[in-house]
Protein backbone atom coordinates (compact mmCIF):
# COMPACT_ATOMS: atom_id res chain seq x y z
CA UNK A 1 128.84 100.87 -50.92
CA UNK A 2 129.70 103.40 -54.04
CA UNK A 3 132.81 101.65 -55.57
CA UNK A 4 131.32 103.25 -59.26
CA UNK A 5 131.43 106.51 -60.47
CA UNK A 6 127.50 108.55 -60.38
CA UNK A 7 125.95 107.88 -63.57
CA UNK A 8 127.21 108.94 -66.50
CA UNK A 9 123.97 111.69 -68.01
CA UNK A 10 124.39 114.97 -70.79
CA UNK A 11 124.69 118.02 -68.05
CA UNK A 12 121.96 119.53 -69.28
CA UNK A 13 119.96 116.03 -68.21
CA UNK A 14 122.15 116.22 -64.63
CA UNK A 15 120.73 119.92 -64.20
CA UNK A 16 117.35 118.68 -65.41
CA UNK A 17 117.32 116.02 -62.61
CA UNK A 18 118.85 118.50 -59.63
CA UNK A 19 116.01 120.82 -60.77
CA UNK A 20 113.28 118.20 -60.27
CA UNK A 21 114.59 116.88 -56.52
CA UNK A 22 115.69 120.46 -55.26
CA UNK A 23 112.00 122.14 -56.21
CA UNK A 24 110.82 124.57 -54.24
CA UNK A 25 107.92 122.12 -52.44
CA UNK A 26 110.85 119.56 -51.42
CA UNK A 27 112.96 122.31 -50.00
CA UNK A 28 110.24 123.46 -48.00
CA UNK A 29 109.75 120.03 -46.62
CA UNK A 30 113.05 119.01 -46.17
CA UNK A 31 115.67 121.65 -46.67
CA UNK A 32 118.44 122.60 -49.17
CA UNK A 33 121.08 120.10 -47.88
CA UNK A 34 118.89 117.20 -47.16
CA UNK A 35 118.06 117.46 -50.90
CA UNK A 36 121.01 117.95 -52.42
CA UNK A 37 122.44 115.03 -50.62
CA UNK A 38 119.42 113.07 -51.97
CA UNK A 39 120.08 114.02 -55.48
CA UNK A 40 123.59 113.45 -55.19
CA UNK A 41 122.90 109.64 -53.17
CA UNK A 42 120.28 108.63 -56.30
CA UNK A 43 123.36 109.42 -58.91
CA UNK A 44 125.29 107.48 -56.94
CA UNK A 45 123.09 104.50 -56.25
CA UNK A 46 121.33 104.38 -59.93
CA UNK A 47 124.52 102.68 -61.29
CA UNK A 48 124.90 99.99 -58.68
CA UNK A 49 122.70 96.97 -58.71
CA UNK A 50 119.88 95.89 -55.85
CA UNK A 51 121.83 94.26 -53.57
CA UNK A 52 119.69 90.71 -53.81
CA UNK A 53 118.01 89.62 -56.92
CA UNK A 54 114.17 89.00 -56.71
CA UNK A 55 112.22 86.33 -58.10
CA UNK A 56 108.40 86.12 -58.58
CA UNK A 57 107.64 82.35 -57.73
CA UNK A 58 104.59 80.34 -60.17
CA UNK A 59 102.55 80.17 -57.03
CA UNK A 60 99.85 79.34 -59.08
CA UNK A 61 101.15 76.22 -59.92
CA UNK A 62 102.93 74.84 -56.69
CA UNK A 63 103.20 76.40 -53.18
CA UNK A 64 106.20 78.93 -52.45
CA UNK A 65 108.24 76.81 -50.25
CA UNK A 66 108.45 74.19 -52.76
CA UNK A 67 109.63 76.55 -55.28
CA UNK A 68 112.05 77.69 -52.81
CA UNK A 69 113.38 73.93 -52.11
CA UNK A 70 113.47 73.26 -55.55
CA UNK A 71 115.18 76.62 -56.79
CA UNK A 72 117.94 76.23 -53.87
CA UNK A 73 119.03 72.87 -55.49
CA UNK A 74 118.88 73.78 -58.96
CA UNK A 75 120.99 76.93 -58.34
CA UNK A 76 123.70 75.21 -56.15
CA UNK A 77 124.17 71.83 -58.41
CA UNK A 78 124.82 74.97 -61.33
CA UNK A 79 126.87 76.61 -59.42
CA UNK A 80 128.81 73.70 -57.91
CA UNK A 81 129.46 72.34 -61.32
CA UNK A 82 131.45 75.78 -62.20
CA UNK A 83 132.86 75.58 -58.67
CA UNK A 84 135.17 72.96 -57.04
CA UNK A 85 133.93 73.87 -53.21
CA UNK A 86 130.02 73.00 -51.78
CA UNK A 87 127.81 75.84 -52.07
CA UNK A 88 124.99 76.83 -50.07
CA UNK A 89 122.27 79.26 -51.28
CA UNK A 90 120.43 81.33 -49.34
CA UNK A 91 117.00 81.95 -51.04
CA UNK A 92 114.19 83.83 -48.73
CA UNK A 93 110.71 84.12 -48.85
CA UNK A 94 109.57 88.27 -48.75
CA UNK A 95 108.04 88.92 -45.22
CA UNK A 96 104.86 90.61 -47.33
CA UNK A 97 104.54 89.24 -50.21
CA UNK A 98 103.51 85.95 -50.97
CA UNK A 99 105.13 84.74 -54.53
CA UNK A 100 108.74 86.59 -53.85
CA UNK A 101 111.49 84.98 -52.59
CA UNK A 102 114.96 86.95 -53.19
CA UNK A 103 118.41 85.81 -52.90
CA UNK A 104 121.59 87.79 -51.60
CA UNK A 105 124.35 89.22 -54.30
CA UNK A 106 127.91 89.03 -53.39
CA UNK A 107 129.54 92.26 -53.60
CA UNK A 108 131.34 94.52 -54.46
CA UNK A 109 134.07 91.65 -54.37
CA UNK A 110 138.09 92.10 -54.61
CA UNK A 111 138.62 91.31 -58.46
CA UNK A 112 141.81 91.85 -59.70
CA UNK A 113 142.31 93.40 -62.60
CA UNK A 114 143.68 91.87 -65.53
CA UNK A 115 146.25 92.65 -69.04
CA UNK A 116 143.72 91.76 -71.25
CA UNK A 117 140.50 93.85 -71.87
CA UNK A 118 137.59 93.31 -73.21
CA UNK A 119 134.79 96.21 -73.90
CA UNK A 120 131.12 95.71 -73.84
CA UNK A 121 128.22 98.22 -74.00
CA UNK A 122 126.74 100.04 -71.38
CA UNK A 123 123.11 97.68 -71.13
CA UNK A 124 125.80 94.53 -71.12
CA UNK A 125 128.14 95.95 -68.79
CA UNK A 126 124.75 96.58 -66.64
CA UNK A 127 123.76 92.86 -67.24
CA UNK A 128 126.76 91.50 -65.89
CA UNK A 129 126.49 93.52 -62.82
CA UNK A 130 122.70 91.65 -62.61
CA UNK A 131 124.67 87.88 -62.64
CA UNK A 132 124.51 87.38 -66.57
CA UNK A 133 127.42 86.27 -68.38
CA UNK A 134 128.54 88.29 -71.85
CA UNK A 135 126.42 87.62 -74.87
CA UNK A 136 128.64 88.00 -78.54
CA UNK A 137 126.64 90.88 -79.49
CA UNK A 138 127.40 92.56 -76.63
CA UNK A 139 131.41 92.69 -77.14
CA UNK A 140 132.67 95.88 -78.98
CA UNK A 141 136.50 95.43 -78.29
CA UNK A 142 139.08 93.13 -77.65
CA UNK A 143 142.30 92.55 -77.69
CA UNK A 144 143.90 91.60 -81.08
CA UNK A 145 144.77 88.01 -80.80
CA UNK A 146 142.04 87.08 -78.51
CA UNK A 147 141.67 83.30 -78.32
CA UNK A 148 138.78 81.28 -76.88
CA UNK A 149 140.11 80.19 -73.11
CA UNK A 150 141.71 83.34 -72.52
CA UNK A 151 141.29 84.86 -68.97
CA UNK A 152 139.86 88.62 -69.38
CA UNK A 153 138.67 91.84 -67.73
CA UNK A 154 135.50 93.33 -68.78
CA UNK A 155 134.73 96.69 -68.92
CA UNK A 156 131.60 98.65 -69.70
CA UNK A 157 131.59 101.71 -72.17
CA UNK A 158 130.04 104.46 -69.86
CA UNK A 159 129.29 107.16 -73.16
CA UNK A 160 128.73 104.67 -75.97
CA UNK A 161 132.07 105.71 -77.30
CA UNK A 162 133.88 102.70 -78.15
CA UNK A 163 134.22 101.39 -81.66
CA UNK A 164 132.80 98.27 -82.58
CA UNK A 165 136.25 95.78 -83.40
CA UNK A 166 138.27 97.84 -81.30
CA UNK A 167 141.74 96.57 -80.28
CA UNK A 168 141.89 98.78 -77.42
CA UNK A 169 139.76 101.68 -76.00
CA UNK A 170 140.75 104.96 -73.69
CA UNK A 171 137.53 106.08 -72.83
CA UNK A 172 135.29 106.48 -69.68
CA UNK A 173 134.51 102.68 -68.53
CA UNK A 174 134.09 101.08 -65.47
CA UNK A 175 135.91 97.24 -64.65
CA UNK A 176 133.05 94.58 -63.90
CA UNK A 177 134.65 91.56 -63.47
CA UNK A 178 136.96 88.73 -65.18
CA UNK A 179 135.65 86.36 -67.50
CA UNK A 180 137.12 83.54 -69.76
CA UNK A 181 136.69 83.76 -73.61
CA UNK A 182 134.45 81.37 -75.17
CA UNK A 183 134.82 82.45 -78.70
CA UNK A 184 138.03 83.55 -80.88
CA UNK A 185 137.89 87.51 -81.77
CA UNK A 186 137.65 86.68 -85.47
CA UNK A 187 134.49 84.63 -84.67
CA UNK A 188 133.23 87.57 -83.00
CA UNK A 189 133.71 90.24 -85.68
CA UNK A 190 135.02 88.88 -89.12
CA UNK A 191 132.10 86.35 -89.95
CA UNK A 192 129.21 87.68 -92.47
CA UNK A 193 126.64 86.45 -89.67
CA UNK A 194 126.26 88.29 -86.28
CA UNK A 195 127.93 86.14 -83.66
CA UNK A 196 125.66 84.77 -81.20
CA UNK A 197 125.48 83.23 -77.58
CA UNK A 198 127.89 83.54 -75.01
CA UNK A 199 131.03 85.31 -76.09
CA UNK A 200 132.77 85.74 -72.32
CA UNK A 201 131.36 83.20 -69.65
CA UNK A 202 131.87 85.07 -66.16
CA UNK A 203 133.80 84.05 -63.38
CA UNK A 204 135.25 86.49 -61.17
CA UNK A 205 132.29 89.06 -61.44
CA UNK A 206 132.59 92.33 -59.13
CA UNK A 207 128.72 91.23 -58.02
CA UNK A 208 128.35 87.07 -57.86
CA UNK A 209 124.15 86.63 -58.49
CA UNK A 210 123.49 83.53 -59.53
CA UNK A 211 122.49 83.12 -63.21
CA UNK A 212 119.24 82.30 -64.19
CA UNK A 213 119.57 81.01 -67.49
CA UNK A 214 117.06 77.87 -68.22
CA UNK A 215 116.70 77.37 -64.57
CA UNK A 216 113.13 76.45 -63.49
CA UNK A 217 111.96 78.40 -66.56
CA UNK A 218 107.94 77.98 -65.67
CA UNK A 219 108.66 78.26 -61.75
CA UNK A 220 110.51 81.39 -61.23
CA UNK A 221 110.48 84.22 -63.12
CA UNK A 222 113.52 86.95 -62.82
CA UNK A 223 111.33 90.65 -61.75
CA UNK A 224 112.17 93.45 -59.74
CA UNK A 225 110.11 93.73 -56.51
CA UNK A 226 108.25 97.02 -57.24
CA UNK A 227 107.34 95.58 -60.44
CA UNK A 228 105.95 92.65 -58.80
CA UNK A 229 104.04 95.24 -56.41
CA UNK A 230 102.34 96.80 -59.47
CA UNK A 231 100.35 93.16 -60.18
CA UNK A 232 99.14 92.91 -56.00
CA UNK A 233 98.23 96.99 -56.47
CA UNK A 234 96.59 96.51 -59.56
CA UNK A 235 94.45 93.62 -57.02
CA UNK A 236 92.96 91.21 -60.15
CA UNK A 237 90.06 88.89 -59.07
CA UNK A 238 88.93 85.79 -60.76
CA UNK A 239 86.43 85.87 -63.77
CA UNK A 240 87.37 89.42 -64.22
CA UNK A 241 88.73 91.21 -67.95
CA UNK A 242 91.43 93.35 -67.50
CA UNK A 243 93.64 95.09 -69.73
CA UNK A 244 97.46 95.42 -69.92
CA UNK A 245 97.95 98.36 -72.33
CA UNK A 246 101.92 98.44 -72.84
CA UNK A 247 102.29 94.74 -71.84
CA UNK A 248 105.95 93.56 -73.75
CA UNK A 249 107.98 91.47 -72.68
CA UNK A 250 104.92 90.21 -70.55
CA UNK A 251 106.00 90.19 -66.82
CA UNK A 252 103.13 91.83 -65.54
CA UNK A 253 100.55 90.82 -67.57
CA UNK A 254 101.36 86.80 -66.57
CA UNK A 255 101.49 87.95 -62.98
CA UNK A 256 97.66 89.37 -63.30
CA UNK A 257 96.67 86.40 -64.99
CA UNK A 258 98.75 84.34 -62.36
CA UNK A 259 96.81 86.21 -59.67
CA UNK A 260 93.34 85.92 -61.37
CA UNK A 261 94.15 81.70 -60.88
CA UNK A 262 94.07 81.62 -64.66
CA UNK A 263 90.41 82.69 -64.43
CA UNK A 264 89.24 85.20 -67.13
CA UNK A 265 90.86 87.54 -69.21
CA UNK A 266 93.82 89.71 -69.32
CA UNK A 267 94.37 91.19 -72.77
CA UNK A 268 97.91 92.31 -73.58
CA UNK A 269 98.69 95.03 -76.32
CA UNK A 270 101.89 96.53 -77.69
CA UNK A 271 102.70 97.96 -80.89
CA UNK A 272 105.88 95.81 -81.54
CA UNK A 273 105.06 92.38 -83.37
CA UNK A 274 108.09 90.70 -82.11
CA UNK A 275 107.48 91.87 -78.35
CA UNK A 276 103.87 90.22 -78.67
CA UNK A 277 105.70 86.88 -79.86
CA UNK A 278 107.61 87.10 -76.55
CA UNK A 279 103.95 87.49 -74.47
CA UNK A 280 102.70 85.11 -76.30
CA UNK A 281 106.06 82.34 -75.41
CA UNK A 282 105.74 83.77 -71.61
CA UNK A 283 102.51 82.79 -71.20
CA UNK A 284 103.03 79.24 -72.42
CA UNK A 285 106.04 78.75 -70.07
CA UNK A 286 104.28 79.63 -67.42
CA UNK A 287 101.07 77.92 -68.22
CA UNK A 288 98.67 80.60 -68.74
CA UNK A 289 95.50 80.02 -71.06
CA UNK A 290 93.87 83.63 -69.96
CA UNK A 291 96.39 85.99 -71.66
CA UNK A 292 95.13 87.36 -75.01
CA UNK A 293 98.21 89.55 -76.65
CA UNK A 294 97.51 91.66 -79.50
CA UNK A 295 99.84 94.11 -81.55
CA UNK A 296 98.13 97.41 -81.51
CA UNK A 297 98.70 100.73 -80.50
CA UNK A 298 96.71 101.22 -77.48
CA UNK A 299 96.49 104.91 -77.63
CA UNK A 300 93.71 104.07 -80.47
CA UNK A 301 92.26 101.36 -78.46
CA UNK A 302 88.99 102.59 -77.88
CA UNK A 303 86.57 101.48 -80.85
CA UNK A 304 84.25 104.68 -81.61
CA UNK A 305 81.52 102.25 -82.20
CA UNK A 306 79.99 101.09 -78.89
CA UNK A 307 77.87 97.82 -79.92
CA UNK A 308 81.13 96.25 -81.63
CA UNK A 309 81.51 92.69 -80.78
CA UNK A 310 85.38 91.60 -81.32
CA UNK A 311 87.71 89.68 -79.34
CA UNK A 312 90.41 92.02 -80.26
CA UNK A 313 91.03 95.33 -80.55
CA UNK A 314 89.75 98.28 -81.02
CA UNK A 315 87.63 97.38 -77.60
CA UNK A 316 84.03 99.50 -76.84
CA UNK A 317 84.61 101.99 -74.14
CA UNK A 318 84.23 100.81 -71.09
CA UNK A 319 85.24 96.97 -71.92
CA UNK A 320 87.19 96.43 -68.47
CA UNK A 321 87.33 95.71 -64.89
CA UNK A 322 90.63 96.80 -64.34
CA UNK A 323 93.49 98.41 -66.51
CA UNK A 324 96.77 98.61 -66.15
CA UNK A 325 99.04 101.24 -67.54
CA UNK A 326 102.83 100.61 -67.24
CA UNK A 327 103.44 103.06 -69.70
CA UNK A 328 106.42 103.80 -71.78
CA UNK A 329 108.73 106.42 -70.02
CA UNK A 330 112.69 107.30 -69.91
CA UNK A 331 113.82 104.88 -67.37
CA UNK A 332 115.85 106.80 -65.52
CA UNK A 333 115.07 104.60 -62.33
CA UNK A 334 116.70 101.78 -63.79
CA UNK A 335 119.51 100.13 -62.03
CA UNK A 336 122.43 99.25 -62.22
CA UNK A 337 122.36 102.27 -65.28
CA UNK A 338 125.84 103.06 -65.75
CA UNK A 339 125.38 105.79 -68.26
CA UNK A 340 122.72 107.25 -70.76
CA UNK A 341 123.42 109.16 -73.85
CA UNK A 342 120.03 110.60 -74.44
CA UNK A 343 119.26 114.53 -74.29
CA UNK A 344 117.04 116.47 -72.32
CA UNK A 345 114.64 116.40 -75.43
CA UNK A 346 114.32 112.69 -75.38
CA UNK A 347 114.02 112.29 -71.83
CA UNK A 348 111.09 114.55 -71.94
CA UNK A 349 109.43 113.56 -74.31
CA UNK A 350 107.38 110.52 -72.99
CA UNK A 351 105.17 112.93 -71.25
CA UNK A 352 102.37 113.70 -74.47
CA UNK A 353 102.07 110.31 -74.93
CA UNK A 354 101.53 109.18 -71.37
CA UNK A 355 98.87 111.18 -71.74
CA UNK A 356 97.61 109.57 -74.45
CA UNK A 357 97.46 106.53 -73.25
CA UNK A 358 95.38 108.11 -70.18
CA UNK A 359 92.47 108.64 -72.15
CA UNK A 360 92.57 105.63 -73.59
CA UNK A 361 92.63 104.09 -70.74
CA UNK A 362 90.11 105.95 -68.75
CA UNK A 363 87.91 105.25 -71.16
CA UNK A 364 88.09 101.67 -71.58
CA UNK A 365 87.55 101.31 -67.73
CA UNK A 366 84.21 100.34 -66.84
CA UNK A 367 82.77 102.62 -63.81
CA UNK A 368 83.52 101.19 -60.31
CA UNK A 369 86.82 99.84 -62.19
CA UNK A 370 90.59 100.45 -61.30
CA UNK A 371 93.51 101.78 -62.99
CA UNK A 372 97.08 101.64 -61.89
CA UNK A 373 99.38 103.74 -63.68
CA UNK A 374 103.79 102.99 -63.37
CA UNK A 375 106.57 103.61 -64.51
CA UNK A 376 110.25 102.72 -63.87
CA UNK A 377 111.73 106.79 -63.87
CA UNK A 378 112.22 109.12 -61.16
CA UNK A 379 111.29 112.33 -62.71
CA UNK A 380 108.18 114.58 -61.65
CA UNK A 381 106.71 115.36 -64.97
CA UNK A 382 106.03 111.39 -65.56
CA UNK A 383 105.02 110.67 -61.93
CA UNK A 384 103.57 113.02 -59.61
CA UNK A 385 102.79 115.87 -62.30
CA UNK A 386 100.94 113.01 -64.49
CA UNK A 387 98.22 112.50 -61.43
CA UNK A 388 98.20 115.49 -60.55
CA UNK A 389 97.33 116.26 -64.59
CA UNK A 390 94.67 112.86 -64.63
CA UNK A 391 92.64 114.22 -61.67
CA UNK A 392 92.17 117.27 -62.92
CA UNK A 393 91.37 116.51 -66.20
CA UNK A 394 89.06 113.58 -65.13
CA UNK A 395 86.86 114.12 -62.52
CA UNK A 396 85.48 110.41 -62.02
CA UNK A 397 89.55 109.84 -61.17
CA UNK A 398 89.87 109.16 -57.26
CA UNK A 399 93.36 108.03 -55.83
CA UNK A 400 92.82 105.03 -53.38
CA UNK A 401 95.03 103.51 -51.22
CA UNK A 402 97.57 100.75 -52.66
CA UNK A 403 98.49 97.71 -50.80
CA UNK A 404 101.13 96.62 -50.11
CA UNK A 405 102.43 100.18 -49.64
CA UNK A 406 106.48 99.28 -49.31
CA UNK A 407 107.98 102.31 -51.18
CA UNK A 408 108.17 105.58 -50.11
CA UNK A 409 105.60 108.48 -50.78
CA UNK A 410 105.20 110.30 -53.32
CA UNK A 411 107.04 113.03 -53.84
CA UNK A 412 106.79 116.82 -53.68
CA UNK A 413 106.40 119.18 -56.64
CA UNK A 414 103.66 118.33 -58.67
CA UNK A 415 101.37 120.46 -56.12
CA UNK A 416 99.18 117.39 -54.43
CA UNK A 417 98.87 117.82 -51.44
CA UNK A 418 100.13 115.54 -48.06
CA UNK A 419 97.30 113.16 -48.40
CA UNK A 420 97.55 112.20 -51.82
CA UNK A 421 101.26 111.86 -51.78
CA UNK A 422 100.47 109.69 -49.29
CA UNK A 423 98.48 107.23 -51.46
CA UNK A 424 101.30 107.09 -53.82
CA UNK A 425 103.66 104.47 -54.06
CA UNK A 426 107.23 105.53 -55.22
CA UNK A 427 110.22 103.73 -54.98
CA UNK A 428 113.24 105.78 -53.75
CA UNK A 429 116.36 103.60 -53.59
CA UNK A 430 118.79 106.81 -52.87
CA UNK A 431 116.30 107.08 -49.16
CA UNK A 432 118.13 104.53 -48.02
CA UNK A 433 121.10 104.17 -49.86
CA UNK A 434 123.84 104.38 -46.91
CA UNK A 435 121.83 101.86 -45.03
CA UNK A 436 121.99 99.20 -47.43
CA UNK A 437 124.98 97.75 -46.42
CA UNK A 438 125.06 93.99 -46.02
CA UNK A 439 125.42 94.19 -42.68
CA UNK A 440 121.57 94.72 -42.41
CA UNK A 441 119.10 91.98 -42.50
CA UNK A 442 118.20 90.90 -46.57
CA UNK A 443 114.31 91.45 -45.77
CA UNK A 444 114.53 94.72 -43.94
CA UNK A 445 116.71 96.03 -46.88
CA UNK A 446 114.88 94.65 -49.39
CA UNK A 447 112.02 97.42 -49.80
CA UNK A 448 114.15 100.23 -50.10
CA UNK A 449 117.49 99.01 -51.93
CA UNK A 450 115.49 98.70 -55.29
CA UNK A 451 115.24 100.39 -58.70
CA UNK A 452 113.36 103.98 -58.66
CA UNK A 453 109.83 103.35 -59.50
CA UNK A 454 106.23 105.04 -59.35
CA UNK A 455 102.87 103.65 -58.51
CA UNK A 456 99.18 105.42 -58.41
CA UNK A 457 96.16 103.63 -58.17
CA UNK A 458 92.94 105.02 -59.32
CA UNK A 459 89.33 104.50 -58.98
CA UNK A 460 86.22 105.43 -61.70
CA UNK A 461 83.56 106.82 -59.53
């Protein structure tokens, strides 16, 4: 149900976008109106949440139903505690996949606005939406003599306008729920050290999800379902060395090594030092001795000498069984996204080094080895064009068949024809966007109502 605005993008990025799902291969295949009232269903649906959270279950360290028993009474003594009725959770297990379980949200729910206002940024506003309550750093306005205890209304700032101490604010934003203070305003913005932890604890949100926060931290791990696709596509086997090549904040790489049974290794590399600290606390949690995180750039992670003999990198070519290449991209598949502030020039710029990282990566893959390339955006020049590019420039590049295959196809555009598009995997949440009403079954709803997302799967003859 649209009860939000279409996302809030530059027009030139809006035109960009209509451009890319109205091209002249998707006309042909499906007509002018059809895709129009595609485009105009993904605006729409990119700044609503899923509507269920999914959770990738530690299968690898107890079975799934005993996750499930054990999550169900974790979540309902946390949310009994901030509720005076009994409260049942429905948690289910995903009819295809064997380490998912997912869990209904509630919404959107009759909230009733309130006097006082409080403003948070666009990624917080977003957050909330998810089942989080409002971190301090979050906040940018509130009203003047704010107290901690007082009941509130949050909004989100949909164009990053808002003013950081701000008594008040007229801009575009969008009500997400009521919450109750937990810090004064002066703690929030007149003390020489950032606030931090919870500044607004949640408890009329527009979307009820439970929250997560230190429950069953090894256990069950908060991912979206294509992402957890990505680990099954990707297919890891025991004993194997694989490579995660832009692997922060870890998700993926602890599923492969997860799916591997701990057996082998999966080697993790991003260029932030802080994001590999994060791996690195990930894989601990959940128990993990085969993840080997390094901070490097991984477009220069092929070593030029072919005999070297390091555990990190730069790696010889041809160093691994598998690689996987969630690369760096705009994120315009991302939901709920309320609003983005970037230009055209930013959102296409990802493209150069996407490619990059493809030669990188094609050359670190042994022969008979697999590569899965992702990425959480919906545009053509980062999905379809970028295979279309990689099997043409390398001929040992085959597309294989992905499994599970739960998304859509991929789509027209990039000039592949029917039975490629076929082997690709993208998620297209505005397909099925007026189906995905609650009235509908949680697990036949589940594959479609998710964020947009791509998926090819490679093999090097």
């Amino acid at each position: 149900m649209s009860i939000f605005p279409r996302i809030s993008l530059k027009p030139e990025v809006t035109e960009y976008l209509k451009s890319v799902f109205l091209n002249k291969e998707v006309l042909t295949v499906v007509g002018h109106q059809e895709a129009e009232h595609r485009f105009h269903k993904l605006l729409s649906c990119l700044s609503h949440p899923p509507s269920y959270t999914c959770v990738r279950a530690s299968t690898h360290l107890a079975p799934l139903e005993e996750i499930r028993q054990q999550l169900a009474e974790e979540l309902r003594k946390l949310m009994c505690s901030s509720s005076a009725e009994e409260v049942s959770v429905q948690i289910l297990p995903h009819p295809r996949i064997a380490d998912v379980l997912i869990l209904p949200v509630e919404g959107p729910r009759p909230v009733k606005q309130l006097g006082s206002e409080v403003v948070v940024g666009a990624q917080c506003g977003s957050a909330v939406l998810r089942g989080a309550h409002v971190f301090a750093p979050g906040i940018l306005g509130s009203p003047k003599y704010m107290k901690a205890g007082d009941l509130v209304s949050v909004f989100s700032d949909l164009e990053g306008k808002c003013t950081r101490g701000a008594t008040s604010f007229q801009g575009k934003k969008v009500f997400v729920g009521n919450g109750v203070a937990e810090m004064d305003r002066s703690t929030i913005f007149c003390t020489d050290e950032p606030a931090r932890g919870i500044g607004i604890r949640m408890v009329e949100p527009l979307y009820r999800s439970p929250s997560f926060d230190g429950v069953l931290p090894s256990l069950a791990f908060l991912q979206n379902l294509p992402s957890v696709v990505v680990g099954h596509v990707l297919g890891p086997r025991p004993g194997e060395r694989i490579l995660d090549m832009c692997a922060a904040p870890g998700g993926k790489t602890c599923h492969i090594a997860a799916l591997m049974e701990d057996q082998g290794e999966v080697v993790a590399l991003d260029r932030i030092r802080n994001k590999i600290d994060r791996i690195r606390q990930n894989a601990q949690m959940l128990h993990l001795q085969s993840v080997k995180a390094h901070c490097f750039n991984s477009t220069l992670a092929v070593s030029s000498d072919s005999a070297q003999e390091t555990e990190g990198p730069p790696f010889p070519p041809e160093s691994f069984d598998r690689v996987l290449l969630d690369a760096p991209c705009s994120g315009l598949g991302q939901r709920p996204n309320m609003g983005s502030t970037w230009s055209l020039k930013e959102i296409c710029s990802y493209q150069p080094l996407q490619r990059k990282l493809f030669h990188a990566a094609v050359r670190l893959l042994k022969k008979g080895g697999v590569l899965v390339y992702s990425t959480c955006t919906v545009t053509l020049a980062e999905n379809e064009e970028q295979v279309a590019w990689a099997l043409d420039t390398f001929p040992c590049l085959s597309l294989e068949p992905q499994e599970p295959h739960i998304g859509a196809e991929g789509m027209p555009g990039a000039g592949l024809p029917p039975e490629q598009l076929r082997l690709l995997q993208r998620f297209s949440p505005e397909l099925s966007w007026e189906q995905t009403e609650t009235t509908t079954p949680l697990p036949c709803r589940a594959d479609s109502d998710t964020i947009g997302f791509f998926i090819a799967k490679f093999l090097k003859n």
